[in-house]
N, C-alpha and C. Protein backbone atom coordinates (compact mmCIF):
# COMPACT_ATOMS: atom_id res chain seq x y z
N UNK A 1 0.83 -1.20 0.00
CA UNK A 1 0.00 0.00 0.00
C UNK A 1 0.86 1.25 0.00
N UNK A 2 1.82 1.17 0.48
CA UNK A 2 2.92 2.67 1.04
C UNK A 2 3.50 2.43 -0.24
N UNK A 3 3.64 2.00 -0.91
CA UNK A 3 4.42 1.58 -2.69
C UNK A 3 3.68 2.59 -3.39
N UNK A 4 2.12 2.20 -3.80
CA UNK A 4 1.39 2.91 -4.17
C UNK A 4 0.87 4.33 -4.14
N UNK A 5 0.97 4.18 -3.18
CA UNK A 5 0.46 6.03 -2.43
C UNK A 5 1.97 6.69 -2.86
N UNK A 6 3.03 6.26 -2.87
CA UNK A 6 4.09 6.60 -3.38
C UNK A 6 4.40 7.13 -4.59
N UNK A 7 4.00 6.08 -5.40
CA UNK A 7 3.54 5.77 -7.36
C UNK A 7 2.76 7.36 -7.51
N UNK A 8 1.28 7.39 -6.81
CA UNK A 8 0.94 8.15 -6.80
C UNK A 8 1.17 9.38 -6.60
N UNK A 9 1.34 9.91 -5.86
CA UNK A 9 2.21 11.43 -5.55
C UNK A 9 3.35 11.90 -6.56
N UNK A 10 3.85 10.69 -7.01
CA UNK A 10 5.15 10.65 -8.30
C UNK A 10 4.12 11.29 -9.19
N UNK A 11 3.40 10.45 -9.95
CA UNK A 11 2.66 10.88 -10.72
C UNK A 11 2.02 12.02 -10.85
N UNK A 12 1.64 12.35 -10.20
CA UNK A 12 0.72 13.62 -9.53
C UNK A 12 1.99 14.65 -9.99
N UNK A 13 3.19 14.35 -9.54
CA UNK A 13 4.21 15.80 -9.95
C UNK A 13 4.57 15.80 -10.92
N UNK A 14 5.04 14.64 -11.74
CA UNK A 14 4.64 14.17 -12.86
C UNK A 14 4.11 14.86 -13.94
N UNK A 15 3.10 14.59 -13.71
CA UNK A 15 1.66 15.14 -14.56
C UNK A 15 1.68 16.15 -14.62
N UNK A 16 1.96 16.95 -13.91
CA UNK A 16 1.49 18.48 -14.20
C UNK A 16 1.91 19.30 -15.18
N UNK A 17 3.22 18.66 -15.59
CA UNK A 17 4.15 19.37 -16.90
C UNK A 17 3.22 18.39 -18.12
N UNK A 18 2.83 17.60 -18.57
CA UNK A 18 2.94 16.59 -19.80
C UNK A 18 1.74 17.71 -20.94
N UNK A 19 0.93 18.73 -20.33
CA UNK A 19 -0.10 19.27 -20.45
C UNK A 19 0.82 20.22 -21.66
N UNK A 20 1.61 20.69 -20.70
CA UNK A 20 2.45 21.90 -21.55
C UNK A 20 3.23 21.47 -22.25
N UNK A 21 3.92 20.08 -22.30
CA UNK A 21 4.63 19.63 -23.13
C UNK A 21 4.27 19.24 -24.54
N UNK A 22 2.99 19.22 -24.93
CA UNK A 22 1.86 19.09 -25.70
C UNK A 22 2.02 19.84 -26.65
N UNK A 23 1.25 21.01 -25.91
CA UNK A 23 1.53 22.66 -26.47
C UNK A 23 2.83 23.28 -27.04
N UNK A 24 4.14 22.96 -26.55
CA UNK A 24 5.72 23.24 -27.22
C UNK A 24 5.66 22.12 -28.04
N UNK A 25 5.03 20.94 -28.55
CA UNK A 25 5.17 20.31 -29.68
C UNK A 25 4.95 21.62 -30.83
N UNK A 26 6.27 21.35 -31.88
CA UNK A 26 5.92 22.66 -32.66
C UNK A 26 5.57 21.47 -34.51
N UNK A 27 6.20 20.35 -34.20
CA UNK A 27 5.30 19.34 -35.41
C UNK A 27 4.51 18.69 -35.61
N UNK A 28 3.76 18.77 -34.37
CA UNK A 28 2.78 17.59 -34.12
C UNK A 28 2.95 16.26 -33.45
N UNK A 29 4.39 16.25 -33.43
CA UNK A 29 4.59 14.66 -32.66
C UNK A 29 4.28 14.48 -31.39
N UNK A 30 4.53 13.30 -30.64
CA UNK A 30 3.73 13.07 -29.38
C UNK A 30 5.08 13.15 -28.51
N UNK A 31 5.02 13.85 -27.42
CA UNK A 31 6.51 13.98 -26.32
C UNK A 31 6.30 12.87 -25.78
N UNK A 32 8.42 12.92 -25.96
CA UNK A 32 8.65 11.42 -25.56
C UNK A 32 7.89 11.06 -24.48
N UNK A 33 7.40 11.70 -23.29
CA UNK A 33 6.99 11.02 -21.96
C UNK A 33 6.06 10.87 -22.18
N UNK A 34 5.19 10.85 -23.19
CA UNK A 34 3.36 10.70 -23.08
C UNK A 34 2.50 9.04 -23.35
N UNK A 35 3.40 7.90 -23.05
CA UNK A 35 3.10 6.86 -23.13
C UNK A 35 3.32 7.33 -21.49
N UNK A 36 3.88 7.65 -20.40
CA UNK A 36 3.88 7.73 -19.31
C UNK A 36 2.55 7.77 -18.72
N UNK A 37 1.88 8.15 -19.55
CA UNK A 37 0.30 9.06 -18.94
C UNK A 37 -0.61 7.60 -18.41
N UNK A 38 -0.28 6.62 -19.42
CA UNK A 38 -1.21 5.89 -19.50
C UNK A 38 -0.49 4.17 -17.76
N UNK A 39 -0.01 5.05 -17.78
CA UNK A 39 0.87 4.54 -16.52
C UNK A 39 0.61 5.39 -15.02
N UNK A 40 -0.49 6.11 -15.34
CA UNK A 40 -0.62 7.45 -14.13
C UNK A 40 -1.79 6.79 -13.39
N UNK A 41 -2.26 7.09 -12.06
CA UNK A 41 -3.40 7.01 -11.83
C UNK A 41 -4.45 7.36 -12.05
N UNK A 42 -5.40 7.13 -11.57
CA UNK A 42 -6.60 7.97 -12.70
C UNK A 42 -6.58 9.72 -11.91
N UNK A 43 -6.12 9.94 -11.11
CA UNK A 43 -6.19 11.16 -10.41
C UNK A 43 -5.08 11.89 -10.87
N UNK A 44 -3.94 11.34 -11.61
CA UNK A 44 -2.90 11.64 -12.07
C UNK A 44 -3.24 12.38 -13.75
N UNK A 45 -4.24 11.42 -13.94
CA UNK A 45 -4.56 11.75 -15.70
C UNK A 45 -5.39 12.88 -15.50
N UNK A 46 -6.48 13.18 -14.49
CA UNK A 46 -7.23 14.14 -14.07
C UNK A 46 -6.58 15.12 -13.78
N UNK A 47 -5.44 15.54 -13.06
CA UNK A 47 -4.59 16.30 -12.96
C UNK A 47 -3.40 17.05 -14.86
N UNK A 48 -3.52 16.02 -15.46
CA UNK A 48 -2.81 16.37 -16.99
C UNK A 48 -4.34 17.41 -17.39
N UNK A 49 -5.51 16.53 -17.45
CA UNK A 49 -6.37 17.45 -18.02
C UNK A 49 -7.18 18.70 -17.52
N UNK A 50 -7.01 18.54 -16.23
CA UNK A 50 -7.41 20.26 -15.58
C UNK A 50 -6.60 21.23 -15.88
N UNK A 51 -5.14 20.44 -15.81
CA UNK A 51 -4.11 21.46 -16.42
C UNK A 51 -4.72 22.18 -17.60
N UNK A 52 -4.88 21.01 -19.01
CA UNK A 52 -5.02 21.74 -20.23
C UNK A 52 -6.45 22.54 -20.07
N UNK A 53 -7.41 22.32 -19.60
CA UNK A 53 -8.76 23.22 -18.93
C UNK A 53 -8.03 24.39 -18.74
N UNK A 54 -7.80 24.67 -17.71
CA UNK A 54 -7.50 25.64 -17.06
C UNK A 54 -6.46 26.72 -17.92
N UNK A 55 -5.79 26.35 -19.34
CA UNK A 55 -5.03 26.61 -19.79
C UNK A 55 -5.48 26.26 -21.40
N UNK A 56 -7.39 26.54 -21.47
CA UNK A 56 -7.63 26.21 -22.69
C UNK A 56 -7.20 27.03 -23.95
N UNK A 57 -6.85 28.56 -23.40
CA UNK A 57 -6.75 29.42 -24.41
C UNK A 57 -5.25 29.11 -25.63
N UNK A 58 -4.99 28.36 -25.12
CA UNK A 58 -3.72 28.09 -25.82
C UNK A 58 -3.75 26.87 -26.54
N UNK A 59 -4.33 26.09 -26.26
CA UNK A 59 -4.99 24.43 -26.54
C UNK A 59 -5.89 24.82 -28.09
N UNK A 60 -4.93 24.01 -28.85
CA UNK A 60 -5.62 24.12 -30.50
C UNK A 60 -6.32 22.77 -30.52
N UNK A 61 -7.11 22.58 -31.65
CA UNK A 61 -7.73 21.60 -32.00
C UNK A 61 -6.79 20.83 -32.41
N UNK A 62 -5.76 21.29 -33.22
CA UNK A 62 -4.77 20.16 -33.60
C UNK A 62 -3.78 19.50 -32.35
N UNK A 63 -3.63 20.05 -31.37
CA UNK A 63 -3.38 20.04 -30.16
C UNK A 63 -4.26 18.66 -29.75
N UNK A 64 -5.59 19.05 -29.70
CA UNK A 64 -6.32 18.47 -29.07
C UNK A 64 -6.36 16.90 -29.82
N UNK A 65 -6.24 17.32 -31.04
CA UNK A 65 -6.27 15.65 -32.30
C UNK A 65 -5.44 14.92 -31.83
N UNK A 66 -4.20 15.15 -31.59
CA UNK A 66 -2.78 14.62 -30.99
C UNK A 66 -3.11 14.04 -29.67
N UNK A 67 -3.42 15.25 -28.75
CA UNK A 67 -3.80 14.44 -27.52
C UNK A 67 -4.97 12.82 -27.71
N UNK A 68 -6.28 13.17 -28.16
CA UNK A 68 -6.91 12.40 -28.53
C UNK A 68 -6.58 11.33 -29.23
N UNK A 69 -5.94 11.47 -30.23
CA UNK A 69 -5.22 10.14 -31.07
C UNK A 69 -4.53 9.35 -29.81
N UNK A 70 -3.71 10.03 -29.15
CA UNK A 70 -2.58 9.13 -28.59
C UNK A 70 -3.14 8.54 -27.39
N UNK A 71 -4.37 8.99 -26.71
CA UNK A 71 -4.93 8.32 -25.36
C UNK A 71 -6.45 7.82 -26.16
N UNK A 72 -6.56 7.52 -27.34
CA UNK A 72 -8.44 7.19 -28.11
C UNK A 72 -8.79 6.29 -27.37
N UNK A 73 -8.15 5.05 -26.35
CA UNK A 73 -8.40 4.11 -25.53
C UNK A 73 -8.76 4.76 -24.56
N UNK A 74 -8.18 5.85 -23.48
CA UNK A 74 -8.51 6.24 -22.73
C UNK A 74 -10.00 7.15 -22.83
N UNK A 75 -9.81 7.50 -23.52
CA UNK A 75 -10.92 8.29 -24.34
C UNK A 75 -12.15 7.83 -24.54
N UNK A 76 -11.94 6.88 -25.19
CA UNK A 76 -13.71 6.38 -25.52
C UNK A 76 -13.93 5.60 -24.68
N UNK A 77 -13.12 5.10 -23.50
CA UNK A 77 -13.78 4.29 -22.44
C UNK A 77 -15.31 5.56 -21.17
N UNK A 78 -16.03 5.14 -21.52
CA UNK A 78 -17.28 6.06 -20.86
C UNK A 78 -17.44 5.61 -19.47
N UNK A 79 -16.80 4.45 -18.85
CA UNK A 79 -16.80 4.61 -17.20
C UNK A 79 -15.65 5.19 -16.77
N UNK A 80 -14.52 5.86 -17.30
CA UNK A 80 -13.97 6.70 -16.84
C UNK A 80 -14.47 8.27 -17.21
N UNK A 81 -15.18 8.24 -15.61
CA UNK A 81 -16.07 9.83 -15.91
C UNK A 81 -15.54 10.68 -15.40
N UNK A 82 -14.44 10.67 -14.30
CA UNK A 82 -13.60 12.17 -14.31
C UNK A 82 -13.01 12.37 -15.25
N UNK A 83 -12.04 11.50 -16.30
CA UNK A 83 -11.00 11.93 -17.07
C UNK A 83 -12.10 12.02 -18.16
N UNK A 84 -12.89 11.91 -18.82
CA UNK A 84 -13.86 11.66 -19.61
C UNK A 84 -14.60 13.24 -20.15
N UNK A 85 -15.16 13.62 -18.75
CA UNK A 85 -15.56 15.06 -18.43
C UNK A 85 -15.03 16.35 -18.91
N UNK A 86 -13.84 15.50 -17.83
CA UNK A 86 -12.54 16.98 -18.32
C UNK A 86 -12.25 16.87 -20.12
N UNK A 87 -11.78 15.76 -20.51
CA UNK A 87 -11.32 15.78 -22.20
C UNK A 87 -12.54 16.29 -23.22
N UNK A 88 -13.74 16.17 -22.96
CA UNK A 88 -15.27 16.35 -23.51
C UNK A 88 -15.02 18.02 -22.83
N UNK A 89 -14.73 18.45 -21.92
CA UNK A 89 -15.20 19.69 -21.69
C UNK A 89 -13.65 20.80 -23.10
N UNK A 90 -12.83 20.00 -22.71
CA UNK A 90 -11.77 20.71 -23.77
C UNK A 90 -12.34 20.82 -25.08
N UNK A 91 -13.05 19.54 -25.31
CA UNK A 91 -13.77 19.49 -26.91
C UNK A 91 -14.52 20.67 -27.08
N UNK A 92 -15.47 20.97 -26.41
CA UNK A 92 -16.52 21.39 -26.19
C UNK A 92 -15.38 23.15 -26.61
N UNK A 93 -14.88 23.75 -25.42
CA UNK A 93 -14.12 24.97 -25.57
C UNK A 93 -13.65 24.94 -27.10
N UNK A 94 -12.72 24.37 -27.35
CA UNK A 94 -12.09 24.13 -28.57
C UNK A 94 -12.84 23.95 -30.11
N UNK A 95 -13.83 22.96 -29.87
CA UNK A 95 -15.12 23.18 -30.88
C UNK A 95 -14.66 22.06 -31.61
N UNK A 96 -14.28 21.13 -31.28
CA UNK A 96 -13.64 19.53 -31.37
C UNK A 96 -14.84 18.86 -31.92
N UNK A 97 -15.33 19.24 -33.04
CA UNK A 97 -16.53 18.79 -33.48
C UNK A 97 -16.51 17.13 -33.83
N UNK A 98 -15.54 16.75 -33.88
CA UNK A 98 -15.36 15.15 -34.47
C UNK A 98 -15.60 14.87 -33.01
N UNK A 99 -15.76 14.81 -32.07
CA UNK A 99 -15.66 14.51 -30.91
C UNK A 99 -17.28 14.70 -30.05
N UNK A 100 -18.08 15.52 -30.86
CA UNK A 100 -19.79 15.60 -30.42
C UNK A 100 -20.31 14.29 -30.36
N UNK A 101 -19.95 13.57 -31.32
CA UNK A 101 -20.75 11.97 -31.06
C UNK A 101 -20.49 11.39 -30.22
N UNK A 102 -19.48 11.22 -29.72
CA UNK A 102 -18.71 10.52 -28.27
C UNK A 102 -19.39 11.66 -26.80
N UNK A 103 -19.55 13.25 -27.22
CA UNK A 103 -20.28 13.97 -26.65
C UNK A 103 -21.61 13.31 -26.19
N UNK A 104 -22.13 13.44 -27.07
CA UNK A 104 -23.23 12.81 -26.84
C UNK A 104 -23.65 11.31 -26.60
N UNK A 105 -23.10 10.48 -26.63
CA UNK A 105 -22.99 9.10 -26.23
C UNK A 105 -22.79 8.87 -24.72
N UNK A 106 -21.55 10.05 -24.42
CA UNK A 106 -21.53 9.87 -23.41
C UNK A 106 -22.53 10.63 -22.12
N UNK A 107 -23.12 11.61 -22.51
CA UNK A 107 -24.46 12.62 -21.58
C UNK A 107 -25.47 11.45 -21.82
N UNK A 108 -25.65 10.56 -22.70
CA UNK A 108 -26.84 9.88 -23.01
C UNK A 108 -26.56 8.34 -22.21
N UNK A 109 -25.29 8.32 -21.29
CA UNK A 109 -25.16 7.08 -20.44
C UNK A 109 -24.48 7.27 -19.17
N UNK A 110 -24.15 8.90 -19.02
CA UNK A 110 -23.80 8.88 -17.36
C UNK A 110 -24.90 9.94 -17.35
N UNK A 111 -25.80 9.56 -15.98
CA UNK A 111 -26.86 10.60 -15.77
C UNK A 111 -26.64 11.42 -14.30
N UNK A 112 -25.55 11.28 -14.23
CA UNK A 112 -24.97 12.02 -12.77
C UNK A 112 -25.24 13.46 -13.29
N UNK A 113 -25.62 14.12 -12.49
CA UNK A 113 -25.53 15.42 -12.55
C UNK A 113 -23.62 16.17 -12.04
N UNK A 114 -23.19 15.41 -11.46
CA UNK A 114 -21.52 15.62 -11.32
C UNK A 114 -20.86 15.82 -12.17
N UNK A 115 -21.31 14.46 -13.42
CA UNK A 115 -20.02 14.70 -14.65
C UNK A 115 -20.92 15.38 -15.81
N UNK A 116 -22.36 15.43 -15.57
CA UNK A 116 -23.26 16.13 -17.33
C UNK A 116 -23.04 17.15 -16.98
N UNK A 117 -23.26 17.91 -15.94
CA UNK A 117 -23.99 19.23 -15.52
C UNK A 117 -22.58 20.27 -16.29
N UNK A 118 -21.46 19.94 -15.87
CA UNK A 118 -20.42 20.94 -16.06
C UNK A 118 -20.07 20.86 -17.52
N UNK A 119 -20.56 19.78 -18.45
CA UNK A 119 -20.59 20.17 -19.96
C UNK A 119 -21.74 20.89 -20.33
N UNK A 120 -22.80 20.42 -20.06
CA UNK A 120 -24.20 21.84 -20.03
C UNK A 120 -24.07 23.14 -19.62
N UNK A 121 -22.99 23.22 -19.05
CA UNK A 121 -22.65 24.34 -18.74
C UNK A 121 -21.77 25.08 -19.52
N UNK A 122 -20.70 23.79 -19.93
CA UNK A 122 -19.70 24.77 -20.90
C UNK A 122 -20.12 24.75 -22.57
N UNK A 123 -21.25 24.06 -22.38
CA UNK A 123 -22.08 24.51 -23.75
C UNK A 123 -22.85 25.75 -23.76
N UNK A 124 -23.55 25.91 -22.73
CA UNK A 124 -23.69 26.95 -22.50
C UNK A 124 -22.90 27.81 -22.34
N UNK A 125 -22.03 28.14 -21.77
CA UNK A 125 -20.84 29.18 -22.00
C UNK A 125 -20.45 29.22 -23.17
N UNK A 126 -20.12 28.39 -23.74
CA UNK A 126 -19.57 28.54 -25.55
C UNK A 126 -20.46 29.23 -26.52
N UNK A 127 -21.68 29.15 -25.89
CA UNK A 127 -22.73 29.74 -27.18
C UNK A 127 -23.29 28.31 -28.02
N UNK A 128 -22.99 27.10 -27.19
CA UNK A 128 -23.52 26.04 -28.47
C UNK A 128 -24.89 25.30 -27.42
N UNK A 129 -25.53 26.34 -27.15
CA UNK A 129 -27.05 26.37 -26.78
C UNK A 129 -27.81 25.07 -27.39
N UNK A 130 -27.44 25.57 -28.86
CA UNK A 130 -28.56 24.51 -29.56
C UNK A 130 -27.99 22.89 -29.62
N UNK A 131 -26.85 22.94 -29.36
CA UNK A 131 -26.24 21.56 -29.35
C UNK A 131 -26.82 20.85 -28.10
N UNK A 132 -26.38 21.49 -26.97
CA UNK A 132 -26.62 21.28 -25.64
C UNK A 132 -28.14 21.13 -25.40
N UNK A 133 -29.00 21.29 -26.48
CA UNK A 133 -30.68 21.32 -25.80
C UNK A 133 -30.74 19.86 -27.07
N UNK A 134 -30.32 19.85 -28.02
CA UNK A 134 -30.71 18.93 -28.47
C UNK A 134 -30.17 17.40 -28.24
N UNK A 135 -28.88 17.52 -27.71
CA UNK A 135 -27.98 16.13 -26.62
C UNK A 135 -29.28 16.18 -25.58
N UNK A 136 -29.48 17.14 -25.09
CA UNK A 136 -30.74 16.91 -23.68
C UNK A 136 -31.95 16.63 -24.33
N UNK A 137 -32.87 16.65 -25.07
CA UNK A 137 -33.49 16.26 -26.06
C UNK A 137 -33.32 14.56 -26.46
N UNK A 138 -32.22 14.24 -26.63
CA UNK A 138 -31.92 13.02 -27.13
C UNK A 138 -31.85 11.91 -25.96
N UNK A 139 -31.69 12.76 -24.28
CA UNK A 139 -31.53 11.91 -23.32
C UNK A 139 -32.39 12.33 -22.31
N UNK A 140 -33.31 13.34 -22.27
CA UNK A 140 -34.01 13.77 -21.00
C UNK A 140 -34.83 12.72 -20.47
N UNK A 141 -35.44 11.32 -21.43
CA UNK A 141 -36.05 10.68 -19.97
C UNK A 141 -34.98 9.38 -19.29
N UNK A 142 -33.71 9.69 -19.76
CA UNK A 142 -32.72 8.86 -19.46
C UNK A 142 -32.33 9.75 -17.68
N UNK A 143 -32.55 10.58 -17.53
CA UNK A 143 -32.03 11.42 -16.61
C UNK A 143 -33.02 11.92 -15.42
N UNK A 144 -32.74 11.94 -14.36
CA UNK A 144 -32.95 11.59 -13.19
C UNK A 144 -34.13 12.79 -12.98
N UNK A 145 -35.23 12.94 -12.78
CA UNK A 145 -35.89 14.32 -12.55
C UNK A 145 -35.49 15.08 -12.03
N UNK A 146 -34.56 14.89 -10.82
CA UNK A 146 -33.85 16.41 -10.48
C UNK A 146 -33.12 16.87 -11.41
N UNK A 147 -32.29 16.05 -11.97
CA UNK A 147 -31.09 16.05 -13.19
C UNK A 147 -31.36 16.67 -14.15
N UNK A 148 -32.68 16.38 -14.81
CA UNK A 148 -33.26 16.97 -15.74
C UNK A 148 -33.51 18.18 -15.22
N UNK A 149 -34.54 18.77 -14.13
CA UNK A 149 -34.44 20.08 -13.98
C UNK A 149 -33.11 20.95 -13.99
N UNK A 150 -32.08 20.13 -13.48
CA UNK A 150 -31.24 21.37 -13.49
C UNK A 150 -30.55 21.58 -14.91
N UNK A 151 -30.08 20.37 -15.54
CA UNK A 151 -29.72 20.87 -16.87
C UNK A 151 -30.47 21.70 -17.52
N UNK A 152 -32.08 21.66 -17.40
CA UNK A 152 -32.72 22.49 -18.03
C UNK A 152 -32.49 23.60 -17.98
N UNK A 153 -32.28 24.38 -16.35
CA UNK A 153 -31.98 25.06 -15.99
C UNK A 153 -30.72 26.14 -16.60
N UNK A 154 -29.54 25.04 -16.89
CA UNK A 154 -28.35 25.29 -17.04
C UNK A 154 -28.76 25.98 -18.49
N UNK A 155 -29.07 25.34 -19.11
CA UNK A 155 -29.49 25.30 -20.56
C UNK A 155 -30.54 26.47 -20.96
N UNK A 156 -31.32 26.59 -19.44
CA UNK A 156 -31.99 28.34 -20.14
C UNK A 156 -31.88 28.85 -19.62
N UNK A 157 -30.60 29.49 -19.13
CA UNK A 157 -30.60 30.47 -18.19
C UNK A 157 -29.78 31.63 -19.00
C-alpha cells in the first residue's frame, strides 16, 4: 500500500508538466513522456487534463487531435467519468466537433448530474445552446428528474 500512495504522488508531480509539453510540440509529434500518462493514476490523468482546462486558451484543435489520437483508448472508455468530463469539456471549448458523437454518447449514459452538468454548462458558456438542448433532447427521460431540472436550468438560463 505505502508503494502505491508513493507511485501516486510521483505521478501527480509528474503530470502536471505533460499538459504543456503538448503545447511546445511545434510538429505535431507526441513527447517522448506521453506513453507515461497511461501509466498514471486515474487522479494523475485528471490532474494532466485540468491542467489543459484551465489553460484552454492556448490548446488548439490540432493540439487536441494529438492528444486524442494518442490516449483514443482512454478516451472512448465512458466509465472513466472524471478523465472523460474533463477531455469532452476541452472538446466542447475548442469546438472539437469530431468529438460531439462521443459527446453525446456519453451525456446519453452517465446521468450524474456531477459529470453532465459541467458540460451543459460549458455549452452553455460557448454559445452552443442549440447543441446542448438537443444532446438533452436526445436523453431527457434517461435522466434523473432532479437532473433533468437542473440541466434544463443550465441550458436556459
Amino acid at each position: 500500500f505505502f508503494f502505491q500512495a508513493e507511485d501516486g504522488i510521483r505521478d501527480a508531480q509528474e503530470s502536471r508538466g505533460l499538459g504543456d509539453v503538448y503545447k511546445r510540440q511545434v510538429h505535431g509529434e507526441s513527447p517522448e513522456n506521453y506513453e507515461s500518462f497511461r501509466q498514471y493514476y486515474a487522479r494523475a490523468q485528471v490532474i494532466v487534463l485540468d491542467e489543459l482546462v484551465a489553460n484552454s486558451g492556448s490548446i488548439t484543435i490540432d493540439i487536441l487531435k494529438k492528444i486524442s489520437g494518442d490516449f483514443s483508448d482512454i478516451f472512448s472508455n465512458l466509465r472513466q467519468c472524471e478523465i472523460l468530463t474533463r477531455f469532452l469539456r476541452l472538446c466542447i471549448i475548442t469546438k472539437f466537433e469530431e468529438k460531439y458523437e462521443l459527446l453525446d454518447q456519453y451525456m446519453g449514459s452517465i446521468g450524474r448530474q456531477l459529470y453532465v452538468g459541467p458540460l451543459y454548462y460549458e455549452l452553455k458558456r460557448q454559445g452552443m445552446t442549440e447543441l446542448g438542448w438537443k444532446i438533452f433532447n436526445n436523453h431527457k427521460d434517461f435522466y434523473h428528474p432532479i437532473a433533468r431540472r437542473a440541466f434544463m436550468k443550465i441550458l436556459s438560463s
